[in-house]
Protein backbone atom coordinates (compact mmCIF):
# COMPACT_ATOMS: atom_id res chain seq x y z
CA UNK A 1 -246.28 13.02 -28.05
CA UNK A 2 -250.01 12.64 -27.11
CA UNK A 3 -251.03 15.75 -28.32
CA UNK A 4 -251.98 15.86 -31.97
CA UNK A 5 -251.24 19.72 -32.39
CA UNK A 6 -247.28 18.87 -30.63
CA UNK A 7 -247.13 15.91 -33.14
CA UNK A 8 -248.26 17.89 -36.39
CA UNK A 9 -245.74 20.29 -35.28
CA UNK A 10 -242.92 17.84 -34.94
CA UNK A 11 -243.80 16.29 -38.14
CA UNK A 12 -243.33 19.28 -40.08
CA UNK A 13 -240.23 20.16 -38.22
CA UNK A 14 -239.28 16.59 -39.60
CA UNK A 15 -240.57 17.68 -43.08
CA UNK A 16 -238.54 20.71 -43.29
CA UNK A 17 -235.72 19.53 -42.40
CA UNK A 18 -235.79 16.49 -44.58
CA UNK A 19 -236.14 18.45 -47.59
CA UNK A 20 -233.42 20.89 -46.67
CA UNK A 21 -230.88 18.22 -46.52
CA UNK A 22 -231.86 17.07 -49.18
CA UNK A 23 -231.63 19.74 -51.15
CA UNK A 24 -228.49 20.49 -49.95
CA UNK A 25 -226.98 17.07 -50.75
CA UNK A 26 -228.75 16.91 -54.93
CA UNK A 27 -227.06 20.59 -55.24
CA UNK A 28 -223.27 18.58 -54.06
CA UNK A 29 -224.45 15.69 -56.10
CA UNK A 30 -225.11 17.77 -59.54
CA UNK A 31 -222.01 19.70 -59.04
CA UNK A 32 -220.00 16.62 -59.07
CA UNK A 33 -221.63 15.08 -61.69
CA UNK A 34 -224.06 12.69 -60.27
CA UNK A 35 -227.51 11.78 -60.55
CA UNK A 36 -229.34 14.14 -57.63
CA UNK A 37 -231.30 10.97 -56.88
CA UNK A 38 -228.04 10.05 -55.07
CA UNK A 39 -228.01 12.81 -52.90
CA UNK A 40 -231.23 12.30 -51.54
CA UNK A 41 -229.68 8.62 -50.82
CA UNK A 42 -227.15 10.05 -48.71
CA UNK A 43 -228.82 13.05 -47.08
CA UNK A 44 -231.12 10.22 -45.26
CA UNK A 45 -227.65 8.67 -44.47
CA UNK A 46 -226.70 12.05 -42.64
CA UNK A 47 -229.74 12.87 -41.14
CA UNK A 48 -230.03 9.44 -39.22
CA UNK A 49 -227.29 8.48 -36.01
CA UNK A 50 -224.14 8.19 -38.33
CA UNK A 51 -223.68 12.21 -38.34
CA UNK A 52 -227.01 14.43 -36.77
CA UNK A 53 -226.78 12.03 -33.97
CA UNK A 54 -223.00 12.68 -32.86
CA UNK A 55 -223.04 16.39 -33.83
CA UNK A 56 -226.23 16.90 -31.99
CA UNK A 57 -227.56 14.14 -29.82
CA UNK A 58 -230.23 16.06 -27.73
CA UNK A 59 -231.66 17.60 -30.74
CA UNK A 60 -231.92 14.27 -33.13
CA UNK A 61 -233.60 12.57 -30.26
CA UNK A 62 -235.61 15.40 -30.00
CA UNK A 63 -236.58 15.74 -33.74
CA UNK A 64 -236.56 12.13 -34.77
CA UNK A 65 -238.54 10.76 -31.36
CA UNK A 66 -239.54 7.04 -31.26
CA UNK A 67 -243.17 7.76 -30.96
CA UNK A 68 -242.59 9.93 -34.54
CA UNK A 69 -241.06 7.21 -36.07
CA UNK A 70 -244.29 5.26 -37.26
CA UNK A 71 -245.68 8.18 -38.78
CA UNK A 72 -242.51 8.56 -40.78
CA UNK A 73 -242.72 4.86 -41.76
CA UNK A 74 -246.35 5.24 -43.22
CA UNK A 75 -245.50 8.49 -45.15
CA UNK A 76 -242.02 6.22 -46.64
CA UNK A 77 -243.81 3.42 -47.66
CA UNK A 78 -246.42 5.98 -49.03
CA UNK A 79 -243.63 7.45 -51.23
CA UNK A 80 -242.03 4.28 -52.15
CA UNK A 81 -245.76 3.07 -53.83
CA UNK A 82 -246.35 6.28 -55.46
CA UNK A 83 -242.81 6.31 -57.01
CA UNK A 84 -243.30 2.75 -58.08
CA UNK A 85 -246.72 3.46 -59.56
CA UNK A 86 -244.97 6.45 -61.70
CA UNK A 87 -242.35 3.63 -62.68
CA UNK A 88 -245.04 1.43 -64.28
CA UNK A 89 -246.65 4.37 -65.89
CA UNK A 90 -243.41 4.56 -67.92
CA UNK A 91 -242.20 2.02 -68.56
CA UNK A 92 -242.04 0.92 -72.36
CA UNK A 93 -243.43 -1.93 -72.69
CA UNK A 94 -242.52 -1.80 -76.43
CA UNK A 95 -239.28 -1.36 -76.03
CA UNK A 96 -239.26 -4.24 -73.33
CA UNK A 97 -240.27 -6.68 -75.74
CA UNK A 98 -238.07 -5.56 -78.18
CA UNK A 99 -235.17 -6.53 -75.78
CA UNK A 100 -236.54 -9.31 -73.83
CA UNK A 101 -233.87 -11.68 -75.06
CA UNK A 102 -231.22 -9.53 -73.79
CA UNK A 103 -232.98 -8.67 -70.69
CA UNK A 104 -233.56 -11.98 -69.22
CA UNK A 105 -229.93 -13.18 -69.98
CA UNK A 106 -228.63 -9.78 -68.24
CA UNK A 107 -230.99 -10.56 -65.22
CA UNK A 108 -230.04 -14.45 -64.97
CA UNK A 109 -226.37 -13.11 -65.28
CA UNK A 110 -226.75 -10.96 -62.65
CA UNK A 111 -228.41 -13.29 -60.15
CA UNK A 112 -226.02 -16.57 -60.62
CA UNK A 113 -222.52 -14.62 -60.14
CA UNK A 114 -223.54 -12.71 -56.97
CA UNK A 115 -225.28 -15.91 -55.26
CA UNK A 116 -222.10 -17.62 -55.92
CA UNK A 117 -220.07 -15.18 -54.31
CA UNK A 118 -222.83 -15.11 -51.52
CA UNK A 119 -222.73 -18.46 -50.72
CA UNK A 120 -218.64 -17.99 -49.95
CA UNK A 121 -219.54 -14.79 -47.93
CA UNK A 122 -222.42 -16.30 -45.94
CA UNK A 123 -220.08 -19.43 -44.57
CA UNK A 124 -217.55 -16.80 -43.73
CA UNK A 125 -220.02 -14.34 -42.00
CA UNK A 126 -221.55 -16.89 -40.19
CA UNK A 127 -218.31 -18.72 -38.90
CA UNK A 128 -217.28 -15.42 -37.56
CA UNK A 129 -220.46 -14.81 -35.73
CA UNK A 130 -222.02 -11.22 -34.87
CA UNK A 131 -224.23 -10.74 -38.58
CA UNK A 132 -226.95 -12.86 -38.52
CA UNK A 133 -229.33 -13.87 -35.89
CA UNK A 134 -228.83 -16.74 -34.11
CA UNK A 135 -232.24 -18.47 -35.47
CA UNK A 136 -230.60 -17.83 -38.90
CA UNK A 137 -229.28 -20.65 -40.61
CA UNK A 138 -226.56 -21.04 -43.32
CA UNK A 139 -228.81 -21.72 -46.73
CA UNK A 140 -231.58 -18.40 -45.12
CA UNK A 141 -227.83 -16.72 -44.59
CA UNK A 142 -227.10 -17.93 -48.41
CA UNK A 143 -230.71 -16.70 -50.05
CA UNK A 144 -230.55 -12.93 -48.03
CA UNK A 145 -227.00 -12.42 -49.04
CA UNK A 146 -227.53 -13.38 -52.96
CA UNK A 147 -230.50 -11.04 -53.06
CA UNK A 148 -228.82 -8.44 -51.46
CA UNK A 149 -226.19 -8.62 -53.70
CA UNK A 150 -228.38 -9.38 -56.80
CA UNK A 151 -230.90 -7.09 -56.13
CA UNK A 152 -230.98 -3.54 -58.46
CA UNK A 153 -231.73 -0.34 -58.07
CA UNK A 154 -235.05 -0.80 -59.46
CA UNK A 155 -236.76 2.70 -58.60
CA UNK A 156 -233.41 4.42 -58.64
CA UNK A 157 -232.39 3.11 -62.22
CA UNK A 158 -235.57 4.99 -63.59
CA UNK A 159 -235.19 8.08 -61.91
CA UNK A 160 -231.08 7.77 -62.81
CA UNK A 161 -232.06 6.71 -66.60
CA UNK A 162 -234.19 10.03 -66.95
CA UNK A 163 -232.15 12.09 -65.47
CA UNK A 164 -229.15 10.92 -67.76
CA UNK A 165 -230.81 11.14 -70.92
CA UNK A 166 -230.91 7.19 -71.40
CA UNK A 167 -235.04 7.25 -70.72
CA UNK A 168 -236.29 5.14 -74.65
CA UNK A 169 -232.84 3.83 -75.15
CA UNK A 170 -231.65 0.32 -75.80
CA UNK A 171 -229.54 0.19 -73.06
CA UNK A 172 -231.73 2.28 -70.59
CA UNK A 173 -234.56 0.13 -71.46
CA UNK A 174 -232.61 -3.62 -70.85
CA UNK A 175 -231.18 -2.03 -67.78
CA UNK A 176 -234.82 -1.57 -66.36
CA UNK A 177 -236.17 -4.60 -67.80
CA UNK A 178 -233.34 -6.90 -66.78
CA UNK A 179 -233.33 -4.90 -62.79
CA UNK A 180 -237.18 -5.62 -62.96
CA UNK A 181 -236.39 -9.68 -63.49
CA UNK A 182 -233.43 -9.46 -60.77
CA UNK A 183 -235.86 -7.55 -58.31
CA UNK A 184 -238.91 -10.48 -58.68
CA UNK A 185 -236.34 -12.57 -57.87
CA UNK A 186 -234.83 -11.31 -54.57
CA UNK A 187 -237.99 -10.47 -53.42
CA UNK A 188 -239.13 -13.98 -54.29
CA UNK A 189 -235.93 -14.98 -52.04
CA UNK A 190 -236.73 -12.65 -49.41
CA UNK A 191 -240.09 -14.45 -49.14
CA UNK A 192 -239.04 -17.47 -48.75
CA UNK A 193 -236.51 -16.96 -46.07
CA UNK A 194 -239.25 -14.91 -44.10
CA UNK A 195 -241.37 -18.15 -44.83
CA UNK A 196 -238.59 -20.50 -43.39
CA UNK A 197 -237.92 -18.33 -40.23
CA UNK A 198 -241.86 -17.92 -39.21
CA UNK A 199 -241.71 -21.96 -39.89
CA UNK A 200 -244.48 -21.07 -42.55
CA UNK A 201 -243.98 -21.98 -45.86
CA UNK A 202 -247.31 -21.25 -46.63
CA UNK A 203 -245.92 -17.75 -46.89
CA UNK A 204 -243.10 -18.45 -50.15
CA UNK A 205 -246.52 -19.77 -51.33
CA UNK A 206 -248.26 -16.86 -51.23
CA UNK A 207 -246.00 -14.76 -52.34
CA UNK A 208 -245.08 -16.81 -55.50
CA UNK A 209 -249.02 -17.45 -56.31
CA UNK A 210 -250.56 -14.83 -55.01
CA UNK A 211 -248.18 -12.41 -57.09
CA UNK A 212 -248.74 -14.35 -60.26
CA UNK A 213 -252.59 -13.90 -59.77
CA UNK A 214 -252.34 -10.48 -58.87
CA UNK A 215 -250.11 -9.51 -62.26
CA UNK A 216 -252.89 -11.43 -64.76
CA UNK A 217 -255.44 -9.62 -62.55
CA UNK A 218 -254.25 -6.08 -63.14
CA UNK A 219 -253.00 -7.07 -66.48
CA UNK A 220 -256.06 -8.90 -67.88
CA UNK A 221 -258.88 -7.50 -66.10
CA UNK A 222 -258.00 -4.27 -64.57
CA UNK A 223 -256.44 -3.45 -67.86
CA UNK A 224 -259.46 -3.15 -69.56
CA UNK A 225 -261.82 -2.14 -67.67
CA UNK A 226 -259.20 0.87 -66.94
CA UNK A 227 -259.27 1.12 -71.36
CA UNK A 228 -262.75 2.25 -71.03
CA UNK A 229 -263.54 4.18 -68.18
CA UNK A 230 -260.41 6.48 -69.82
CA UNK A 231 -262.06 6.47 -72.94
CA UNK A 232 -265.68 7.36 -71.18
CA UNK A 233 -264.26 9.37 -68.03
CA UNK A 234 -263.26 13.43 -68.60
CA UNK A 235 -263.31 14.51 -65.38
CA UNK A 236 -259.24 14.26 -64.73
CA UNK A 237 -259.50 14.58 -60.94
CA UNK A 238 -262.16 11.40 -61.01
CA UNK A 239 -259.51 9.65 -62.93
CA UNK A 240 -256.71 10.12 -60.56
CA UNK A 241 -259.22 9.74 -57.82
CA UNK A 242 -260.06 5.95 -58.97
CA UNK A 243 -256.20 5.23 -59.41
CA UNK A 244 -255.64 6.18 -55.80
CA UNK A 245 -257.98 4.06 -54.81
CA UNK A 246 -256.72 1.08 -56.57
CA UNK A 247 -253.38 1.87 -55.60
CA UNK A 248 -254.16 1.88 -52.22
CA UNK A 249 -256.25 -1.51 -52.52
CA UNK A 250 -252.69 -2.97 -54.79
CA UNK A 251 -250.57 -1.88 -52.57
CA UNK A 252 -252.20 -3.36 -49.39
CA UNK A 253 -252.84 -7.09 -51.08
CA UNK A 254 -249.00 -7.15 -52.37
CA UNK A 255 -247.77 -6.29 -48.46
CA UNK A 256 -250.66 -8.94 -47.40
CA UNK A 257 -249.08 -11.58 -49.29
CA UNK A 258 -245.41 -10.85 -48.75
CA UNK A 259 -244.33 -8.84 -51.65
CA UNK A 260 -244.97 -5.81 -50.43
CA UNK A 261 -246.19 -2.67 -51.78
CA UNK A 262 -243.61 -1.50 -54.13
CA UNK A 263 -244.24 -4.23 -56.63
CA UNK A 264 -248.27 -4.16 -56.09
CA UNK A 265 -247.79 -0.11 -57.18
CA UNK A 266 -245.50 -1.19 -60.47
CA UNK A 267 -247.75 -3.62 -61.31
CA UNK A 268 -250.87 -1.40 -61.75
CA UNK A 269 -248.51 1.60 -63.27
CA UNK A 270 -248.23 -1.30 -66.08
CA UNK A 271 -252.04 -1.89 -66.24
CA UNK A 272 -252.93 1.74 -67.17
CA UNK A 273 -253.80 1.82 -70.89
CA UNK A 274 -251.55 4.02 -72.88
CA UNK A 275 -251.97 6.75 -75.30
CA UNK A 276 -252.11 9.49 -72.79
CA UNK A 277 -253.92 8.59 -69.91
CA UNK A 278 -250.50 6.53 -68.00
CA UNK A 279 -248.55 9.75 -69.08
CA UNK A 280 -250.95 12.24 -68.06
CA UNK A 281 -251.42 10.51 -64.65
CA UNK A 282 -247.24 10.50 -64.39
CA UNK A 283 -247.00 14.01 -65.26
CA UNK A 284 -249.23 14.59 -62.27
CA UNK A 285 -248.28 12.13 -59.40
CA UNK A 286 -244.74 12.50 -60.21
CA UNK A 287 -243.45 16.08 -59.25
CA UNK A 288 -245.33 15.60 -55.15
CA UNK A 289 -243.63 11.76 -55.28
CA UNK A 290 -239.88 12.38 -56.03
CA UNK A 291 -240.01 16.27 -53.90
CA UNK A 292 -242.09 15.49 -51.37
CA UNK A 293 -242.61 12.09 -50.52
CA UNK A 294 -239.88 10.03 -51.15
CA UNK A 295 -236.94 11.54 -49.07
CA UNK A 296 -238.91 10.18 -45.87
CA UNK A 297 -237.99 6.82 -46.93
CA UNK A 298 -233.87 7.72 -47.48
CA UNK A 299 -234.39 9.11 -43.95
CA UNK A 300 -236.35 6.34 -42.38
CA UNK A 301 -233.26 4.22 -43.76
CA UNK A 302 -230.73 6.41 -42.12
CA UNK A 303 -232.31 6.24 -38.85
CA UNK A 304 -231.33 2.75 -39.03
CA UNK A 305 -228.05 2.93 -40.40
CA UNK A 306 -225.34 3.46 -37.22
CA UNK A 307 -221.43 3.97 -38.95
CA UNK A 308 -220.04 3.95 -35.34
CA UNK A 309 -220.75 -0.11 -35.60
CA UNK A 310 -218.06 0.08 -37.69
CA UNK A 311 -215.39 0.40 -35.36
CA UNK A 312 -212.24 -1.58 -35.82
CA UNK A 313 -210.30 -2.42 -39.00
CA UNK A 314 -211.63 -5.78 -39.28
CA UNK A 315 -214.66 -4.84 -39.50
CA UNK A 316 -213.94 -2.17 -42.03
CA UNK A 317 -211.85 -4.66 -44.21
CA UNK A 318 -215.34 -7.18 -44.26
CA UNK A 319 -217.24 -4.02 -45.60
CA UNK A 320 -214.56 -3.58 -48.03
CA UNK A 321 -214.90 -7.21 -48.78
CA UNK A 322 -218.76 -7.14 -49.35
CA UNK A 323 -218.44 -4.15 -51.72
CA UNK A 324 -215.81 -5.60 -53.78
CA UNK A 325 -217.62 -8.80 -54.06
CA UNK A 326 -220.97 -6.99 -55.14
CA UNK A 327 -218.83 -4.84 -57.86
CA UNK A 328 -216.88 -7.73 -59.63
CA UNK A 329 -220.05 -9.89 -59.36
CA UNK A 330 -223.09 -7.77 -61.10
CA UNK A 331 -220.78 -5.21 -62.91
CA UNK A 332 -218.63 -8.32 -64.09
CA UNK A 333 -221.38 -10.58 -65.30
CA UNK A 334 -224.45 -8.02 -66.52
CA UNK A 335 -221.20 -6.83 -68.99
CA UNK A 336 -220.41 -9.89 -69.70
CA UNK A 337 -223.99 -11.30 -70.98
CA UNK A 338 -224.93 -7.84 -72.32
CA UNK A 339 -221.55 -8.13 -74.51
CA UNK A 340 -222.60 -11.89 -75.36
CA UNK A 341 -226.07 -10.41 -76.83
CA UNK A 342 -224.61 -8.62 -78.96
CA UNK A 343 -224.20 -5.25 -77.58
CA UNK A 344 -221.83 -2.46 -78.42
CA UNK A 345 -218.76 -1.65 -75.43
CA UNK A 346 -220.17 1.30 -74.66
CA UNK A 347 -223.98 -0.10 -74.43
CA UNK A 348 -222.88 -3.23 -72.53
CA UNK A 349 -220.63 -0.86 -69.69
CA UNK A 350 -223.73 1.08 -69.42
CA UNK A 351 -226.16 -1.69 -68.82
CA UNK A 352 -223.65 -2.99 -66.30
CA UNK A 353 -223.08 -0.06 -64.77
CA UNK A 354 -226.94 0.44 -64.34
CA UNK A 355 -227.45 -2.92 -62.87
CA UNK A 356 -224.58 -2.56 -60.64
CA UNK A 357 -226.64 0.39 -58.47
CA UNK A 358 -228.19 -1.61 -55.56
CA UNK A 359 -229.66 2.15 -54.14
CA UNK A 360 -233.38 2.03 -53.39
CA UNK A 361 -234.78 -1.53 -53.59
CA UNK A 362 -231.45 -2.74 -51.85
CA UNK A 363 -232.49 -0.40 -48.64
CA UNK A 364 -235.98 -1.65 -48.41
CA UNK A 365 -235.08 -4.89 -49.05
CA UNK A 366 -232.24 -4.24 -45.98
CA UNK A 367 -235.03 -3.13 -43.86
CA UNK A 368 -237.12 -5.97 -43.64
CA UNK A 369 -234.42 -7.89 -42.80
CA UNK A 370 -233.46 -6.07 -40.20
CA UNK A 371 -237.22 -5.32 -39.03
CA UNK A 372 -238.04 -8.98 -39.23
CA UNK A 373 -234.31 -10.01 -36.84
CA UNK A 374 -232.56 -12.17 -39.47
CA UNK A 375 -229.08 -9.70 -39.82
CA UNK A 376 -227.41 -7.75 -37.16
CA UNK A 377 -227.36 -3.59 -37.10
CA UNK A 378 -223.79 -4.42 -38.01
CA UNK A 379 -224.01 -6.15 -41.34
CA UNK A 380 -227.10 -3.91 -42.06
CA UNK A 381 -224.97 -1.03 -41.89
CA UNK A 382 -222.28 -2.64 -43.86
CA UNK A 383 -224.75 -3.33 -46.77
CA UNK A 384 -225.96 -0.17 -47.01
CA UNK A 385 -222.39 1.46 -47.54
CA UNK A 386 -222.48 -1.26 -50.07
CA UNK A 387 -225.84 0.03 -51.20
CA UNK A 388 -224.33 3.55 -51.53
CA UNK A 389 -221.24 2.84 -53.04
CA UNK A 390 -222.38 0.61 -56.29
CA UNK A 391 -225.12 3.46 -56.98
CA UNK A 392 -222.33 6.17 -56.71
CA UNK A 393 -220.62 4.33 -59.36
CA UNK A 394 -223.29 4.33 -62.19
CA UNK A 395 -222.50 7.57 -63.48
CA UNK A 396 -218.86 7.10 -63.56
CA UNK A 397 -219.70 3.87 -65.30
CA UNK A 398 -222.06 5.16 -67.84
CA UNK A 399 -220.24 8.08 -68.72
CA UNK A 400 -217.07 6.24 -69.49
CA UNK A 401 -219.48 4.31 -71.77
CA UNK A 402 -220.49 7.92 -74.13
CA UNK A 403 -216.89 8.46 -74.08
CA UNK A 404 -216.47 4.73 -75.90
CA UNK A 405 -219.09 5.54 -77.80
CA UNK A 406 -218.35 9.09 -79.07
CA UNK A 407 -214.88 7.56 -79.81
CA UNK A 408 -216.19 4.92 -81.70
CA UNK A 409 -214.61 2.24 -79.80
């Protein structure tokens, strides 16, 4: 696909029917009662080998080429830092503090239960052979499977908490804080596993100091100077213009030092001032982001994902495993601590229920792994129906909480 006019073409072919699926798949997911978010999740699902390519082989080669497939992966990871940016721009900081205490026991609860149940899942996964590379040892099998199982639907859990109503809420607002901890964390993990495979552990090191310098640079210097050039600057499309540019500059030295672009993007949403200018700038980025952009990630992830892997009942019964695990591990302990805090029934089953959803951040972070050769198409397949399933339960979960609550349980 040398030609550029043949690869525009193919691109929008790509485009349209991207958005048509998922379309389709928010209309199902509404009907049913769950957050459209979702459907986008599973339209990339669809889209990839796991149904388009056994219902029409010739034609999903033919749409979804290999020589398409980078352009795809620069308009996901696009998506995924504009969404992230938005993310920062709302998030109440406020309301963060407010809750910190809470937070950070919900986040450490979250992270110790599922690593222990990793470590048992790891030795059996790697006795049985066929879901980790061969270069992969047990404590790298140990750290990926903890933050896969820890990890939270970061991006997902805001878009889910608007969508639901819980957007300035106690429990909304712990969920996102404590799913912001747990994400640091298993990215921090990630790191340091790519670190020990590439035999460089100068990487963990610039991942753990290079983020730490980049968060007190956006927060203490780009901060302010952001204060007043929104207090001097009218011109709204020079504003957004300048933010673009920083995002792009964020975005490229969080991926340059291993913690990619997502959290370079939420960082500088953070370090917008306030008062008009972050919402103003969400108001704007947002509508493209969510409609536009990020579906091309959920279908970059689907072109991975390959169900026929899946095809005897052992195999099946170690997915069932791994979801079961991830459910009585995050759901179990994020009530748990939320309930020790303090917290009502209903607000401590919707916190867990929250930080239960793996969806977005659990993909990406499934991704690299698989891009960088530490799991098998197998398990990566595996964890995404994990992935799918634990964000298909949040709404259950926090509905059952406003029942509690309008009860008065």
């Amino acid at each position: 696909m040398n030609n550029p006019t043949a690869s525009a073409a193919a691109f929008f072919l790509q485009l349209s029917l991207i958005l048509a699926a998922c379309g389709a798949c928010r209309a199902v997911m509404r009907r049913i009662g769950q957050s459209p978010v979702i459907g986008e999740m599973i339209a990339g699902v669809l889209l990839g080998p796991s149904l388009f390519g056994i219902i029409a082989p010739d034609l999903f080669q033919a749409v979804f080429s290999a020589a398409s497939r980078p352009v795809l992966f620069a308009v996901a990871q696009l998506g995924l830092s504009l969404y992230m940016f938005v993310v920062g721009l709302e998030f109440r900081t406020d309301v963060f503090r407010a809750n910190l205490r809470t937070a950070a026991l919900v986040s450490g609860a979250g992270i110790i239960a599922p690593f222990i149940f990793a470590g048992f899942i790891a030795f059996w996964l790697e006795q049985k052979g066929g879901y980790f590379t061969p270069h992969v040892s047990l404590a790298m099998a140990v750290l990926f499977i903890g933050a896969a199982m820890s990890i939270t639907a970061f991006p997902m859990l805001a878009r889910i908490i608007r969508e639901n109503g819980l957007k300035g809420t106690t429990a909304g607002t712990v969920a996102l804080a404590a799913g912001s901890f747990d994400d640091v964390v298993a990215w921090m993990l990630l790191a340091t596993v790519l670190g020990c495979v590439s035999g460089n552990l100068m990487l963990v090191v610039a991942a753990l100091g290079g983020g730490l310098l980049y968060t007190l640079f956006c927060l203490k210097l780009i901060s302010p100077v952001l204060h007043h050039y929104f207090r001097d600057q009218k011109n709204d499309s020079a504003l957004l213009g300048v933010l673009m540019l920083l995002l792009g500059l964020c975005s490229w030295f969080t991926d340059l030092i291993g913690l990619y672009s997502v959290f370079g993007a939420f960082i500088l949403g953070l370090a917008v001032p306030r008062g008009g200018a972050a919402e103003k700038t969400a108001e704007r980025i947002s509508p493209v982001t969510t409609a536009l952009l990020l579906p091309f990630f959920f279908t970059y992830s689907g072109l991975n994902t390959r169900f026929s892997l899946l095809n005897s009942p052992s195999l099946w019964l170690i997915c069932l495993c791994l979801v079961l695990a991830a459910v009585a591990a995050k759901l179990g302990a994020c009530y748990g601590a939320a309930r020790f805090c303090g917290k009502t029934h209903s607000d401590a089953l919707t916190i867990a229920s929250l930080m239960n959803a793996r969806g977005l951040m659990e993909l990406i972070l499934l991704n690299i792994g698989l891009q960088a050769g530490l799991i098998t198409p197998t398990l990566f397949t595996m964890l995404v129906l994990m992935a799918v399933v634990t964000t298909l339960m949040a709404a259950p979960g926090f509905n059952a909480a406003r029942r509690l609550s309008a009860s008065n349980y």
